[in-house]
PDB file of N, CA and C in Angstrom:
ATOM      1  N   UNK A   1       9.427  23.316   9.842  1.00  0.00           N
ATOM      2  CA  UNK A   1      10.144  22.863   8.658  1.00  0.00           C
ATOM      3  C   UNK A   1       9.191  22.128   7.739  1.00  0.00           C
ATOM      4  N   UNK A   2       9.768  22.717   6.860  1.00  0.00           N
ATOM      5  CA  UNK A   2       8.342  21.976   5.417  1.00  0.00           C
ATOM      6  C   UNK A   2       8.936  20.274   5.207  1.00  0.00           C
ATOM      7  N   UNK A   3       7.895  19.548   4.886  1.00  0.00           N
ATOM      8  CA  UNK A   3       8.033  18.258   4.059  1.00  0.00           C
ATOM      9  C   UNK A   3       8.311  18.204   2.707  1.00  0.00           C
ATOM     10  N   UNK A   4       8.813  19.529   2.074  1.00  0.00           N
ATOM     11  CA  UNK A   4       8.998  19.422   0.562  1.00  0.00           C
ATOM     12  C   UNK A   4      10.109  20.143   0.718  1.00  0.00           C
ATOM     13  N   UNK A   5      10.662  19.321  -0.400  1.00  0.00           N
ATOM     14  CA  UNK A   5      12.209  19.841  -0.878  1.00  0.00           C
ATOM     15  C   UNK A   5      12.252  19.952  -2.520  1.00  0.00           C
ATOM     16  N   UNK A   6      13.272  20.698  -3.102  1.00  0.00           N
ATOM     17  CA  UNK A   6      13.292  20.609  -4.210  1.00  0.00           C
ATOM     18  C   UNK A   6      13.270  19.210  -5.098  1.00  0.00           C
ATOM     19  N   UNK A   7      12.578  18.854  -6.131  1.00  0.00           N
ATOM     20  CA  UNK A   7      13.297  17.869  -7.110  1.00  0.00           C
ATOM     21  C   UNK A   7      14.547  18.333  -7.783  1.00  0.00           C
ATOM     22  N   UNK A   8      14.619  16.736  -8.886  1.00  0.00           N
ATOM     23  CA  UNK A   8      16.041  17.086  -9.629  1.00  0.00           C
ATOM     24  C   UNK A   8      15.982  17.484 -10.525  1.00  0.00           C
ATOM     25  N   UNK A   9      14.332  17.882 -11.029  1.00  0.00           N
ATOM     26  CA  UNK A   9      14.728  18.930 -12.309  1.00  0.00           C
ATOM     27  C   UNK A   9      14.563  20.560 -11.670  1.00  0.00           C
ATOM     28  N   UNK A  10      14.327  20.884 -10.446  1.00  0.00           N
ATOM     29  CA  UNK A  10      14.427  22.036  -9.940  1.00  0.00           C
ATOM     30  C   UNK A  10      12.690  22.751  -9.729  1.00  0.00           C
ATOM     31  N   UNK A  11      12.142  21.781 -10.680  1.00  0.00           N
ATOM     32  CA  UNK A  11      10.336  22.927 -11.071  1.00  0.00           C
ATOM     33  C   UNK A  11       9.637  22.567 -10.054  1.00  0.00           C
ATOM     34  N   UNK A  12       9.126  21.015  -9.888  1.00  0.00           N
ATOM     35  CA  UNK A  12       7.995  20.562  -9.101  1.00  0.00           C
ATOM     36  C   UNK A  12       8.949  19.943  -7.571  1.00  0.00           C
ATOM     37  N   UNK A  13       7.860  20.514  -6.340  1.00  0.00           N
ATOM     38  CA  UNK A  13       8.596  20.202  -5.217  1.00  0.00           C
ATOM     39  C   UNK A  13       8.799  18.427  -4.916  1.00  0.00           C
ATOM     40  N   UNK A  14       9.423  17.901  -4.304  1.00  0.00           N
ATOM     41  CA  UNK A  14       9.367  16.331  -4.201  1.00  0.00           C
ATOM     42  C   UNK A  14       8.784  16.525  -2.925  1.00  0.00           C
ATOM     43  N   UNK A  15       7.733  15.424  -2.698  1.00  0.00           N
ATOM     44  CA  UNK A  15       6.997  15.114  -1.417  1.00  0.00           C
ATOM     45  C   UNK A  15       7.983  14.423  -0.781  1.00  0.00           C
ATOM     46  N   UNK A  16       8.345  14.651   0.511  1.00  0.00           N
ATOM     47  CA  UNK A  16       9.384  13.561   1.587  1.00  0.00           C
ATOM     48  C   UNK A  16       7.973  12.634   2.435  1.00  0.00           C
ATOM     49  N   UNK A  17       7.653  11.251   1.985  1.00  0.00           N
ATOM     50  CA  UNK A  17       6.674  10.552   2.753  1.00  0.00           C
ATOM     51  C   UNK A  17       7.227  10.536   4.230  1.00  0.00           C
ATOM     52  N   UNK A  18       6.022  10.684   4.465  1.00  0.00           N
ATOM     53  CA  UNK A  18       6.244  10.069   6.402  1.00  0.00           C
ATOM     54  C   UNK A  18       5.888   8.757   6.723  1.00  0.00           C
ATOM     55  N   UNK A  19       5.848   8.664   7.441  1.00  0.00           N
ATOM     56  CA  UNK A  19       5.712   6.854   8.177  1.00  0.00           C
ATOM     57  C   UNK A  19       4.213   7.648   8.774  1.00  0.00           C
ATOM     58  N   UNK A  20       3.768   8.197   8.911  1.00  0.00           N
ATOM     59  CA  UNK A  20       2.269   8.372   9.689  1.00  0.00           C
ATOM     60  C   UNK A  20       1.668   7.310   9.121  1.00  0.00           C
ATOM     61  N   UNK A  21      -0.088   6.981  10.238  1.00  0.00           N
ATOM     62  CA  UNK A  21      -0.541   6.384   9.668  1.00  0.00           C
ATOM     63  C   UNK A  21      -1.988   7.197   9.080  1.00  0.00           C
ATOM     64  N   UNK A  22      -2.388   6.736   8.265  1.00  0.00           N
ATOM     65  CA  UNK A  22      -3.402   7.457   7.549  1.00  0.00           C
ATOM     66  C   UNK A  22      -4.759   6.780   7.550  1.00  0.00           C
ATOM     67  N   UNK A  23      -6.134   7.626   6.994  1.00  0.00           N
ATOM     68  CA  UNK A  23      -7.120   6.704   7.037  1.00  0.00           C
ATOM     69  C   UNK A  23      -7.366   6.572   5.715  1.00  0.00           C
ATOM     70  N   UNK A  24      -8.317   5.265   5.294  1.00  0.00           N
ATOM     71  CA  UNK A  24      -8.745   5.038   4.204  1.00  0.00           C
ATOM     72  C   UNK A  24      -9.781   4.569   3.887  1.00  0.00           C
ATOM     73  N   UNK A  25     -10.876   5.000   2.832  1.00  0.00           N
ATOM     74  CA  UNK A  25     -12.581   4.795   3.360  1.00  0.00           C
ATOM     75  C   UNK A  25     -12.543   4.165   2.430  1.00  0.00           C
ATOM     76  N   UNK A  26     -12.999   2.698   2.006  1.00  0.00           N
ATOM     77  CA  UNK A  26     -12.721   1.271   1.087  1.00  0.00           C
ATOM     78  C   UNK A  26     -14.396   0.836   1.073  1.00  0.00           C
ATOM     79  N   UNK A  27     -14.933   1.130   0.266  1.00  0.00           N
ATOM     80  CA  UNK A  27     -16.013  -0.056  -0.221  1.00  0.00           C
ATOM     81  C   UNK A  27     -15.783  -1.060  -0.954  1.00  0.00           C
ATOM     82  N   UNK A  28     -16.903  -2.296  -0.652  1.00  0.00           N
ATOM     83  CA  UNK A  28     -16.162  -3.502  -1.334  1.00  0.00           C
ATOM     84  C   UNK A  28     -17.172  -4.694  -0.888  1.00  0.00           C
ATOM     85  N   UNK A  29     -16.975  -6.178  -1.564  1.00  0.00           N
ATOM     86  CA  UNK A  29     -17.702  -6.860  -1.311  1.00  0.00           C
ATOM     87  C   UNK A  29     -17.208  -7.385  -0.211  1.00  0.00           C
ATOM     88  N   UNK A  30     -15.730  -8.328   0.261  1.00  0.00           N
ATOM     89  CA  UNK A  30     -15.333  -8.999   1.402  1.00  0.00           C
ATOM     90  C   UNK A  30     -14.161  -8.431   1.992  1.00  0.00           C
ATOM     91  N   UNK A  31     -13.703  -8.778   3.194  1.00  0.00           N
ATOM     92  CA  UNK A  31     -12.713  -8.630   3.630  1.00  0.00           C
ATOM     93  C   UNK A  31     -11.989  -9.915   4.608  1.00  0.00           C
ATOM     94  N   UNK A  32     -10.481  -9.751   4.237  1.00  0.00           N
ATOM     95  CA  UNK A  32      -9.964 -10.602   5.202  1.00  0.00           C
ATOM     96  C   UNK A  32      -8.646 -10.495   5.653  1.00  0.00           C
ATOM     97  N   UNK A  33      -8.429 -10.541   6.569  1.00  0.00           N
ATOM     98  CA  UNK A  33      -6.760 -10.197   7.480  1.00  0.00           C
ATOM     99  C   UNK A  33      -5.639 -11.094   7.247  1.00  0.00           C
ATOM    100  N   UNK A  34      -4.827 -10.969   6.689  1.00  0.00           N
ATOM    101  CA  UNK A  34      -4.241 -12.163   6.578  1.00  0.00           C
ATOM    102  C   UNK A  34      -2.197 -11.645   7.149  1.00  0.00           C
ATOM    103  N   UNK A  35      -1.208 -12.608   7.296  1.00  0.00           N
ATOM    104  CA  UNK A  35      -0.574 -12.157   7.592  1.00  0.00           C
ATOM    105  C   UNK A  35       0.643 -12.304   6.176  1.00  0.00           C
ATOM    106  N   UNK A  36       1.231 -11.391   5.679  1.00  0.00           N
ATOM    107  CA  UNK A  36       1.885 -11.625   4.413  1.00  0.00           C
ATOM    108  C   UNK A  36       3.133 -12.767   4.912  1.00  0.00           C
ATOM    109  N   UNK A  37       3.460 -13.901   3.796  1.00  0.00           N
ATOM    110  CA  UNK A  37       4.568 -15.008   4.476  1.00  0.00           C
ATOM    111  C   UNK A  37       5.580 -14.305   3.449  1.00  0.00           C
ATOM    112  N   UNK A  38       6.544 -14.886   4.007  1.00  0.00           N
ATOM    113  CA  UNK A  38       7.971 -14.661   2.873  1.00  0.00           C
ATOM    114  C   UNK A  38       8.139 -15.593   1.631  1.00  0.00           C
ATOM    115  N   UNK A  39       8.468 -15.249   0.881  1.00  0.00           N
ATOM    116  CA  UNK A  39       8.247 -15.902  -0.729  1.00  0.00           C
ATOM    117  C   UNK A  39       9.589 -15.369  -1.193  1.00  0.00           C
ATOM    118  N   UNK A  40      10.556 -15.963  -1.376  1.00  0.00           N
ATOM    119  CA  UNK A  40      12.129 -15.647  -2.108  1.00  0.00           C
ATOM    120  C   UNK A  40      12.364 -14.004  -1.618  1.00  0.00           C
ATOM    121  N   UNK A  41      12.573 -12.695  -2.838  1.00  0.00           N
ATOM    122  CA  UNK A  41      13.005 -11.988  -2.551  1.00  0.00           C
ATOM    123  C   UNK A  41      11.311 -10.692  -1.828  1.00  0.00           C
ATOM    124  N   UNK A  42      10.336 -11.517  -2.085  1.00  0.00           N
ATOM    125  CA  UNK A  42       9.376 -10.709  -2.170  1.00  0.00           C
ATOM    126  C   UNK A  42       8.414 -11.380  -0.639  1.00  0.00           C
ATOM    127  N   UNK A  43       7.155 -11.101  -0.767  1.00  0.00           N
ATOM    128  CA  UNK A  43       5.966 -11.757   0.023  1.00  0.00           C
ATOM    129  C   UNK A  43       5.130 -11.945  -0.459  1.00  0.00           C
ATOM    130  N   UNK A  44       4.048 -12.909   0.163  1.00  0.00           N
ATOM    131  CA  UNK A  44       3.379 -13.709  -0.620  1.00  0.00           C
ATOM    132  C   UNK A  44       1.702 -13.575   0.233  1.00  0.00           C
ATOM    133  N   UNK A  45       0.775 -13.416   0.145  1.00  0.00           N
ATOM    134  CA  UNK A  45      -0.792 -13.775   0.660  1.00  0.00           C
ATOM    135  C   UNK A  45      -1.358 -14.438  -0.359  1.00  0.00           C
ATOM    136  N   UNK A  46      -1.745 -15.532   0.538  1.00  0.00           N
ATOM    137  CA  UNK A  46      -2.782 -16.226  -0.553  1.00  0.00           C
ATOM    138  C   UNK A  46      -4.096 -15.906  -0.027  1.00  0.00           C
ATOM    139  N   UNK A  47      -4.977 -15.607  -1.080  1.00  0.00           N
ATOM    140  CA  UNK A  47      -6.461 -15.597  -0.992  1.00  0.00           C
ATOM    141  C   UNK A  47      -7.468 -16.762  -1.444  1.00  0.00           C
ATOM    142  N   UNK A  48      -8.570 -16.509  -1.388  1.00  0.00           N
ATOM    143  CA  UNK A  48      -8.947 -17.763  -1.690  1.00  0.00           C
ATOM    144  C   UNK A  48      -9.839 -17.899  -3.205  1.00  0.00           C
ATOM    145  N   UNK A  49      -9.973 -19.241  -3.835  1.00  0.00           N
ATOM    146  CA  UNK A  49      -9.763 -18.867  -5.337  1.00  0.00           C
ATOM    147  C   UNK A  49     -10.382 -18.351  -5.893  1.00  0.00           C
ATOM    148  N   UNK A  50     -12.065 -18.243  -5.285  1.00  0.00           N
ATOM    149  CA  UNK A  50     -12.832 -17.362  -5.799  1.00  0.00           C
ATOM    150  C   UNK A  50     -12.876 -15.895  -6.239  1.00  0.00           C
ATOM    151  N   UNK A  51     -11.746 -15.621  -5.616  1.00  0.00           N
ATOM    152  CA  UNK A  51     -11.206 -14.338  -5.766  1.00  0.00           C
ATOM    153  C   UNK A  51     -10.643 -14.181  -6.780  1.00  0.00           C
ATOM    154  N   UNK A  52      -9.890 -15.424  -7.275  1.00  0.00           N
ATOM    155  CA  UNK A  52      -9.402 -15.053  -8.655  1.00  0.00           C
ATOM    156  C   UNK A  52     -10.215 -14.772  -9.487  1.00  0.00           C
ATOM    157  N   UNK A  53      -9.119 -13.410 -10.839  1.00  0.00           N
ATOM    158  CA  UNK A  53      -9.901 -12.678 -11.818  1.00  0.00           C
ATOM    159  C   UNK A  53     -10.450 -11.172 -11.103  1.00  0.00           C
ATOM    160  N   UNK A  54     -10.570 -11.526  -9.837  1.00  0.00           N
ATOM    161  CA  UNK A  54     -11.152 -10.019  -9.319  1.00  0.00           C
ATOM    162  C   UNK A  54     -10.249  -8.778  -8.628  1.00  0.00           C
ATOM    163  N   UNK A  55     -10.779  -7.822  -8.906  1.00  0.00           N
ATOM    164  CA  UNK A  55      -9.464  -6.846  -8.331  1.00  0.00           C
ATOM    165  C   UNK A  55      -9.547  -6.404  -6.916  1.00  0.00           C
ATOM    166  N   UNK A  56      -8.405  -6.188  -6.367  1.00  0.00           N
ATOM    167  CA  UNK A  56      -7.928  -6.068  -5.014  1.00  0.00           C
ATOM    168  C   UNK A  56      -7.358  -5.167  -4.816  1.00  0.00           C
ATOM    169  N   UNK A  57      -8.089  -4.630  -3.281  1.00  0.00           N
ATOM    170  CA  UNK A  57      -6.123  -3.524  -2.584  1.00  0.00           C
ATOM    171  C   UNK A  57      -5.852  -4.241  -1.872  1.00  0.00           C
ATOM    172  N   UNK A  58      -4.805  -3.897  -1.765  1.00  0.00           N
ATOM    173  CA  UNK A  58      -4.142  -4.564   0.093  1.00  0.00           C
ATOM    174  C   UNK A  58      -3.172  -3.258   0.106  1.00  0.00           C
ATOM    175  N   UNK A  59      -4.008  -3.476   1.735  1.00  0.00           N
ATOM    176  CA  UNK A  59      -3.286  -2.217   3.001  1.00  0.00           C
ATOM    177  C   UNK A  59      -2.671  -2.481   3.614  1.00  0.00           C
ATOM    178  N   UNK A  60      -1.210  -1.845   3.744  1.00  0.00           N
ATOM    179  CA  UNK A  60      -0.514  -2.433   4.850  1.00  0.00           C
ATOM    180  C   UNK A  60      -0.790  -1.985   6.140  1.00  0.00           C
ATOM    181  N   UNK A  61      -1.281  -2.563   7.207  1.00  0.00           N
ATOM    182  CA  UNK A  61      -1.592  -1.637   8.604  1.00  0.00           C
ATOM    183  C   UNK A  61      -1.100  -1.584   9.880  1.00  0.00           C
ATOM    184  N   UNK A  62       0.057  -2.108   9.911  1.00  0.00           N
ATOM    185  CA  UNK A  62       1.247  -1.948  10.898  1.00  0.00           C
ATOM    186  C   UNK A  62       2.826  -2.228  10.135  1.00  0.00           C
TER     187      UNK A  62
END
């Protein structure tokens, strides 16, 4: 059984995501693990300030 199903305009197929986990090859200057806390309706990581101004990913990995 395929992972694509029609969309709702009928043309382009819609991808159904999976929960797999995937790899991802990241260059970069630092890294650090942190655990996300709860913040009202959302979550919250703090980094540290030097970081501010600079751009970031964050991966979720479990």
């Amino acid at each position: 059984m395929s992972n694509e199903t029609k969309s709702k305009n009928g043309k382009e197929p819609a991808v159904d995501v999976s929960r797999s986990k995937v790899k991802f090859e990241i260059y970069g200057e630092e890294m650090i693990e942190k655990k996300v806390k709860s913040s009202g309706n959302s979550g919250r990581v703090y980094l540290p300030p030097d970081w501010v101004g600079h751009h970031v990913k964050i991966i979720r990995i479990d």
